[in-house]
C-alpha atoms as a PDB file:
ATOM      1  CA  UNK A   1     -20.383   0.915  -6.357  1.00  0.00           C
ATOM      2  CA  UNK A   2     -19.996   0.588 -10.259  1.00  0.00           C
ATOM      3  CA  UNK A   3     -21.860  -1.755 -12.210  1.00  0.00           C
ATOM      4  CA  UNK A   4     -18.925  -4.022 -12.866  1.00  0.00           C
ATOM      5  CA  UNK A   5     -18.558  -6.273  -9.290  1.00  0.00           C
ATOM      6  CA  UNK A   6     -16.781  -5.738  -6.574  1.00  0.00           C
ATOM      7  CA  UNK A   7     -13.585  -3.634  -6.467  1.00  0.00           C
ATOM      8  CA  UNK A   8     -10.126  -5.435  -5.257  1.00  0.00           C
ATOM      9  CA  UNK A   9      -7.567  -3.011  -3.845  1.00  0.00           C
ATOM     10  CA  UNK A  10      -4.007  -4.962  -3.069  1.00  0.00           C
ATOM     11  CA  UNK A  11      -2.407  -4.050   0.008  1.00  0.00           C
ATOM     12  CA  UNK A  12       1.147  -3.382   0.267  1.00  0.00           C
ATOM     13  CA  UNK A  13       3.034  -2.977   3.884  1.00  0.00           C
ATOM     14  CA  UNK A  14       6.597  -1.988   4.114  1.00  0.00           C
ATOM     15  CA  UNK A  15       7.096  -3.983   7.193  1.00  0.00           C
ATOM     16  CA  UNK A  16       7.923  -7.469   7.967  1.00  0.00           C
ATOM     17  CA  UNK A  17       7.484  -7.215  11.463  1.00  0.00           C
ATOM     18  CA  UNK A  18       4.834 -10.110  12.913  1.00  0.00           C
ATOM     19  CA  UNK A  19       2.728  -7.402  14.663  1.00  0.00           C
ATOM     20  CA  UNK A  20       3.693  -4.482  12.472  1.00  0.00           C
ATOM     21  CA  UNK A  21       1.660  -1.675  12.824  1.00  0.00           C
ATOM     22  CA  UNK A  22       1.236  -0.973   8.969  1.00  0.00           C
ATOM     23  CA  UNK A  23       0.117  -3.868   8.270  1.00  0.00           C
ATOM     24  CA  UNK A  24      -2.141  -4.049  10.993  1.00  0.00           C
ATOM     25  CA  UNK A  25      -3.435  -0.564   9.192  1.00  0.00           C
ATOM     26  CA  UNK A  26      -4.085  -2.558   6.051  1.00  0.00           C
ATOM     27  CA  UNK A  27      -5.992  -5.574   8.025  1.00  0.00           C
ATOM     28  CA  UNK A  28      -8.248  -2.471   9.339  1.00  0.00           C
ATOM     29  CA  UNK A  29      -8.643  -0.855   6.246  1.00  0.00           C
ATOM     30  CA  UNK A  30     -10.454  -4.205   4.749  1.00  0.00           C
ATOM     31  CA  UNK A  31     -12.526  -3.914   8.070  1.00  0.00           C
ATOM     32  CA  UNK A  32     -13.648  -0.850   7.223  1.00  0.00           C
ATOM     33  CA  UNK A  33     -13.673  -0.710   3.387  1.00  0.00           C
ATOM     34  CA  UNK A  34     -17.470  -1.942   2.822  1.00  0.00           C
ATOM     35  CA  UNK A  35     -18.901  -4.839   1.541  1.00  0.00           C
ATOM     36  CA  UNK A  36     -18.640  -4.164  -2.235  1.00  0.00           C
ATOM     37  CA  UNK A  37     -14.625  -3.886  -1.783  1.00  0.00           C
ATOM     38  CA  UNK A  38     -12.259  -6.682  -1.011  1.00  0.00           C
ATOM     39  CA  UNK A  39      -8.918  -6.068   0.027  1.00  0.00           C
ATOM     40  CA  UNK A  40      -5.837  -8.625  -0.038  1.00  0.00           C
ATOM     41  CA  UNK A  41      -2.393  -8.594   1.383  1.00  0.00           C
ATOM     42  CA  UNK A  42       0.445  -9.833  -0.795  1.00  0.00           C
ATOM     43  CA  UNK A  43       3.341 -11.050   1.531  1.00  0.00           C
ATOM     44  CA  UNK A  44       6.320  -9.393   0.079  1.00  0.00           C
ATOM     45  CA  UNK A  45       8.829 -11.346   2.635  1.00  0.00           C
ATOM     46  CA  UNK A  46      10.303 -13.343  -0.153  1.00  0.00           C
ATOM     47  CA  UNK A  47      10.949 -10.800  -2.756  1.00  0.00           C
ATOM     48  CA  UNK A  48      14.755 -10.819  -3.143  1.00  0.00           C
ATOM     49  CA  UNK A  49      16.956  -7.550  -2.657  1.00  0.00           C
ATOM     50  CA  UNK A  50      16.627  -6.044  -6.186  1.00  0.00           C
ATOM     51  CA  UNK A  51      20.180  -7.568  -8.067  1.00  0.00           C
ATOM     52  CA  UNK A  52      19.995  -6.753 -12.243  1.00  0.00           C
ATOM     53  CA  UNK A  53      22.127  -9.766 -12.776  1.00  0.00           C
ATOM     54  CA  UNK A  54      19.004 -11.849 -11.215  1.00  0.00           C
ATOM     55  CA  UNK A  55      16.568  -9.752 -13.371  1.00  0.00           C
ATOM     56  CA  UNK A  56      19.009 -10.319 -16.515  1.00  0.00           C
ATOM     57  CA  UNK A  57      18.295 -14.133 -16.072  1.00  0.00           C
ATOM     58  CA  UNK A  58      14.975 -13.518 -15.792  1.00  0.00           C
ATOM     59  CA  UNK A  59      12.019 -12.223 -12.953  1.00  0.00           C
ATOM     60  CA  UNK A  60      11.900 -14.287  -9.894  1.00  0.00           C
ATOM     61  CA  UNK A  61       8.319 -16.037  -9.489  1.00  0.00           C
ATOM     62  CA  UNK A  62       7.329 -14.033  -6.941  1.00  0.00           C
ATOM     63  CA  UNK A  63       8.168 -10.500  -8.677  1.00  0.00           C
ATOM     64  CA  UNK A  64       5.576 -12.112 -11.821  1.00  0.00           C
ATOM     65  CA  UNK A  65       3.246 -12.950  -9.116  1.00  0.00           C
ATOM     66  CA  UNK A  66       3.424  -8.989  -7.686  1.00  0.00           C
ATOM     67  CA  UNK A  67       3.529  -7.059 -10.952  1.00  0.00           C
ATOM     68  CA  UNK A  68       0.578  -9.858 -12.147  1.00  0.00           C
ATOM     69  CA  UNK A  69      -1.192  -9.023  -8.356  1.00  0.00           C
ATOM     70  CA  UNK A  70      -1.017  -5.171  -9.553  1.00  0.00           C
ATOM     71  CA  UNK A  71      -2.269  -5.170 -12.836  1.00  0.00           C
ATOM     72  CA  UNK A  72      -5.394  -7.893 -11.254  1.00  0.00           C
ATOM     73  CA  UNK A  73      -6.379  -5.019  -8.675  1.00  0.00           C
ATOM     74  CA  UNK A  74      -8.514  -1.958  -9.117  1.00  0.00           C
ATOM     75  CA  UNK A  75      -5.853   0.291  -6.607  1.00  0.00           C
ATOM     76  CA  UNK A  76      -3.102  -0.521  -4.635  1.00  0.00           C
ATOM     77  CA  UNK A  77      -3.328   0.224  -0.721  1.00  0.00           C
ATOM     78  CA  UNK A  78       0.525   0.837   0.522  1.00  0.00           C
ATOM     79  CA  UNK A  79       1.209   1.134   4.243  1.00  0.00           C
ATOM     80  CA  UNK A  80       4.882   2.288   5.388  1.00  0.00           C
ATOM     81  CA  UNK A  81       6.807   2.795   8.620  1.00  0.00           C
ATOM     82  CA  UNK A  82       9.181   6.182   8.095  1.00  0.00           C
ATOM     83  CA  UNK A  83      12.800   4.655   9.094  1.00  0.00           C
ATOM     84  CA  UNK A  84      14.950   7.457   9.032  1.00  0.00           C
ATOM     85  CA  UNK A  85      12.709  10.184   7.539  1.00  0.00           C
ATOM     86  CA  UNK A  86      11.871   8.154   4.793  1.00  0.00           C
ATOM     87  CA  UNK A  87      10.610   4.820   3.415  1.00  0.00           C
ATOM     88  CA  UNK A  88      11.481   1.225   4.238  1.00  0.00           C
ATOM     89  CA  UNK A  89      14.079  -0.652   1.719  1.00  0.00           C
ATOM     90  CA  UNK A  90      11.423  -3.679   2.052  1.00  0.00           C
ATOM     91  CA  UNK A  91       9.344  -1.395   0.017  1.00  0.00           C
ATOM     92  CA  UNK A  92      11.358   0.252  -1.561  1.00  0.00           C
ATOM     93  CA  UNK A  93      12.949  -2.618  -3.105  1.00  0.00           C
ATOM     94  CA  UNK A  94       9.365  -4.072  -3.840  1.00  0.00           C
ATOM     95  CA  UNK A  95       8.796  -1.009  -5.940  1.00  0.00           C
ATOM     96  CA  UNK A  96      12.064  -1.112  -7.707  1.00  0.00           C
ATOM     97  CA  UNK A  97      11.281  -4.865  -8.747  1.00  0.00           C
ATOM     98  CA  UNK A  98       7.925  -4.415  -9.724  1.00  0.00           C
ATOM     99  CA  UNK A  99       8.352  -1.225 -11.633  1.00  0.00           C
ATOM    100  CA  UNK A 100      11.087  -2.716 -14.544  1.00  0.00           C
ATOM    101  CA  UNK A 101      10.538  -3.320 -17.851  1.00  0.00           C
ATOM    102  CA  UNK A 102       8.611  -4.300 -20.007  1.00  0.00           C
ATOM    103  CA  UNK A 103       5.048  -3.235 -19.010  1.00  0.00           C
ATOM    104  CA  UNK A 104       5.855  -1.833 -15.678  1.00  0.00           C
ATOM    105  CA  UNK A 105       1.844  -2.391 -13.815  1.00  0.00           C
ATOM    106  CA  UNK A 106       2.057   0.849 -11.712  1.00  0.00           C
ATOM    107  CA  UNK A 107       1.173   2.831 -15.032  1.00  0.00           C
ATOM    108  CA  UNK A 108      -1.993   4.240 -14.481  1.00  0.00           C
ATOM    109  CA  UNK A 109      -2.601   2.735 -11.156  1.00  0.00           C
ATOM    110  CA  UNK A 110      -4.918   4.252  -8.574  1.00  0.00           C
ATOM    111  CA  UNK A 111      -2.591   4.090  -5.076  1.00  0.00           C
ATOM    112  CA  UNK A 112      -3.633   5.597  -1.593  1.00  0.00           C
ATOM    113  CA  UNK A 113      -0.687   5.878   0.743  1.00  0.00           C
ATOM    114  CA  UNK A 114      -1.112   5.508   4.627  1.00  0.00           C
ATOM    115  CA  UNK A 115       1.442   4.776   7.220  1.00  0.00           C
ATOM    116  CA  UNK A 116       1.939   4.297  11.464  1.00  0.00           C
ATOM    117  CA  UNK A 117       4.481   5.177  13.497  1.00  0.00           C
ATOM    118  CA  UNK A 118       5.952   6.124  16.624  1.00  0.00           C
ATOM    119  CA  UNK A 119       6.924   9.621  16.314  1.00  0.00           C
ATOM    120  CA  UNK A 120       4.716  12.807  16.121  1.00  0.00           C
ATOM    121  CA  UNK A 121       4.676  13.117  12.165  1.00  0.00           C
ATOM    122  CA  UNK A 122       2.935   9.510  11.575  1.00  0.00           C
ATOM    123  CA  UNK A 123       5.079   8.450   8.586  1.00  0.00           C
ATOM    124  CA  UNK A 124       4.455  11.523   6.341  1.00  0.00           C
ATOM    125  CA  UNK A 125       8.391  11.653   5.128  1.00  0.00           C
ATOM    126  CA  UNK A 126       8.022   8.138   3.970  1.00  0.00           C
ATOM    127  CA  UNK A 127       4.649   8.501   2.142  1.00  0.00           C
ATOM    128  CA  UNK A 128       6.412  11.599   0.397  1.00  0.00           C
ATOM    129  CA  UNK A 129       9.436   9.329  -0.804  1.00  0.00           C
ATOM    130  CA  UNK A 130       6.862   6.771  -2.038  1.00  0.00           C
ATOM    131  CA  UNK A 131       5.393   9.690  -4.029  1.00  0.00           C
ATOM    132  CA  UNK A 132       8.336  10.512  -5.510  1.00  0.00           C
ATOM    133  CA  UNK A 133       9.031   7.011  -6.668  1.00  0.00           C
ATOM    134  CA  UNK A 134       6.061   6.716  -8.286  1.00  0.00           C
ATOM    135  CA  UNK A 135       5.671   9.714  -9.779  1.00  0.00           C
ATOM    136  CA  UNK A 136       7.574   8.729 -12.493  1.00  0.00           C
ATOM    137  CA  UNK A 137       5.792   5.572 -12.654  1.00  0.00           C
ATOM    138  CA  UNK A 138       2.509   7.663 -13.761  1.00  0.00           C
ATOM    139  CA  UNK A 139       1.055   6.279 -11.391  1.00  0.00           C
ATOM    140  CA  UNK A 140      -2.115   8.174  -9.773  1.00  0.00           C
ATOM    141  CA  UNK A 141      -1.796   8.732  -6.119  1.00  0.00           C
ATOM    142  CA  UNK A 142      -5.056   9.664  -4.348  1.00  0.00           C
ATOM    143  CA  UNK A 143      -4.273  12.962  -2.527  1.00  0.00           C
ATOM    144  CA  UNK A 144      -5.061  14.834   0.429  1.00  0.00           C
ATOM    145  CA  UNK A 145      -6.705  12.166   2.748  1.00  0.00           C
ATOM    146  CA  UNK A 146      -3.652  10.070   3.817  1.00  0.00           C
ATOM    147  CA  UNK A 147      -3.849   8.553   6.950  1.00  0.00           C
ATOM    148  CA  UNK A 148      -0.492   9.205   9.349  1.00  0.00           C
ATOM    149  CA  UNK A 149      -0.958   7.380  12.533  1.00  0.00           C
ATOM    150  CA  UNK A 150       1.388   9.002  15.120  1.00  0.00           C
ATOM    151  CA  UNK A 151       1.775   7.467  18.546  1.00  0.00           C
ATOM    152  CA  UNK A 152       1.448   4.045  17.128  1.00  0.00           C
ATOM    153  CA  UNK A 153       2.601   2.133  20.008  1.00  0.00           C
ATOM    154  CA  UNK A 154      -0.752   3.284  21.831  1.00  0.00           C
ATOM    155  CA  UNK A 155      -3.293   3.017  18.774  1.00  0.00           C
ATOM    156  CA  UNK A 156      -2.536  -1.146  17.997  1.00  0.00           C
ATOM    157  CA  UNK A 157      -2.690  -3.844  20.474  1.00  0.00           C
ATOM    158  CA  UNK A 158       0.732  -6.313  20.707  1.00  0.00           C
ATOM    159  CA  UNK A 159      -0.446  -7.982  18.334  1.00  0.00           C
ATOM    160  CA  UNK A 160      -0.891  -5.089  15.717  1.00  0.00           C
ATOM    161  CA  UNK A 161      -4.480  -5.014  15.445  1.00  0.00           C
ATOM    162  CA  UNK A 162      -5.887  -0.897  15.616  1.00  0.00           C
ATOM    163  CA  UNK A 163      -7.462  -0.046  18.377  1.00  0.00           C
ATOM    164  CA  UNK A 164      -8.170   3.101  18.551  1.00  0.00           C
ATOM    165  CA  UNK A 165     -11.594   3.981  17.140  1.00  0.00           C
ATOM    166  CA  UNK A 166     -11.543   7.567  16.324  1.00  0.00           C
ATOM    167  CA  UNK A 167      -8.249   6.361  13.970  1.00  0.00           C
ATOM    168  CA  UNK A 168     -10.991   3.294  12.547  1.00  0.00           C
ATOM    169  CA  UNK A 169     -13.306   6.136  11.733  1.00  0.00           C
ATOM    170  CA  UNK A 170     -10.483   8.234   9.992  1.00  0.00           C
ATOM    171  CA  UNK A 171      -9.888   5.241   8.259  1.00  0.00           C
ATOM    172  CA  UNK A 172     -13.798   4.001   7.492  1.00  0.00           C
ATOM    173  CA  UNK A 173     -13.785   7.736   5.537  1.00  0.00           C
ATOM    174  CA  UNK A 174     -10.503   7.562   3.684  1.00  0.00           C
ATOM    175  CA  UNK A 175     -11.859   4.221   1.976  1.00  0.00           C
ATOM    176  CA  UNK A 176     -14.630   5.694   1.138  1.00  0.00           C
ATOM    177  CA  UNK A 177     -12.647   8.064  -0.877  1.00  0.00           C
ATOM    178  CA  UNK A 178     -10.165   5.438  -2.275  1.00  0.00           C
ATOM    179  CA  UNK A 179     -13.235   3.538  -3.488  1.00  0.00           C
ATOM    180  CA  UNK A 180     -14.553   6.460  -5.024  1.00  0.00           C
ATOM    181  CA  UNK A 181     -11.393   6.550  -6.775  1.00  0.00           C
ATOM    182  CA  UNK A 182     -11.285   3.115  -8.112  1.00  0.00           C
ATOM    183  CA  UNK A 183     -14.559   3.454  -9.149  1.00  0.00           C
ATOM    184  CA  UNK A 184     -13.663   6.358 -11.245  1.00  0.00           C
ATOM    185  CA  UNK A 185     -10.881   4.751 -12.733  1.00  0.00           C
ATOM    186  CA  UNK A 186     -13.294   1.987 -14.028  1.00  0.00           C
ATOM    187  CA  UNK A 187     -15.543   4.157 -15.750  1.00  0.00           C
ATOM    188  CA  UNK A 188     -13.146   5.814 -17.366  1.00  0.00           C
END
């Protein structure tokens, strides 16, 4: 832990479902992410499908209050189904909003991708599409410990709370990481 408080990662799910399984993944991640670290989910339900001519007249409330919500946190925490091979539109459209000019917040920012799913590959396609989006953000995606829950259906209760602990462990050690991270970005 760095000198400088506690560290606040915002968490990001590309699902809107009431017991989604990604954001059931974030909810466990701020289990597991130690007591120095807080983590908070922003509720992207009523960010409106990206239109210019809205933009043009100005961002919509709740885009300020996500692109303020980025720049406020250490890292951002994003948890995605894979629909179709790739990412969700929810998120995707919450990256498009957030990401226009001026002063786009994911410049710079520390990210760690993780995502749940049904089939066998656990959401990898859609964490690579997220990389590719924000890749030309610059922003700094934590590599090589992303978390791809396969066999979702049998790792969260209905409710979408994990329960499967050798996936909580996984999890417990990929914070560690993120934190690490953050941290670095801080004393920097």
């Amino acid at each position: 832990m760095t000198s400088q408080g506690v560290l606040k990662i915002l968490g990001l799910s590309g699902s809107l479902r009431r017991a989604s399984f990604n954001t059931g993944l974030l909810r466990a991640a701020g289990e597991v992410c130690g007591e120095q670290t807080v983590l908070t989910l922003f509720d992207v339900r009523d960010i409106p499908l990206y239109d210019e001519d809205i933009r043009a007249r100005g961002m919509p409330e709740v885009v300020e209050a996500l692109r303020t919500a980025i720049r406020s946190h250490d890292g951002i925490l994003i948890a995605t189904p894979e629909y179709n091979r790739s990412t969700t539109g929810v998120l995707k459209n919450v990256i498009d909003w957030a990401s226009r000019p001026p002063d786009q917040p994911f410049d710079g920012a520390r990210i760690a991708l993780m995502s749940a799913s049904n089939g066998g590959a656990g959401g990898l396609l859609a964490q690579y599409h997220i990389r590719q989006s924000l890749a030309v953000l610059n922003a700094v995606v934590m590599s090589g410990l992303e978390i791809a829950v396969s066999g979702a259906r049998d790792k969260f209760d209905e409710d979408g709370h994990l329960i499967h602990d050798p996936t909580r462990e996984f999890l417990r050690v990929q914070m560690q990481h993120f934190v690490a991270f953050m941290a670095e970005r801080r004393r920097a």
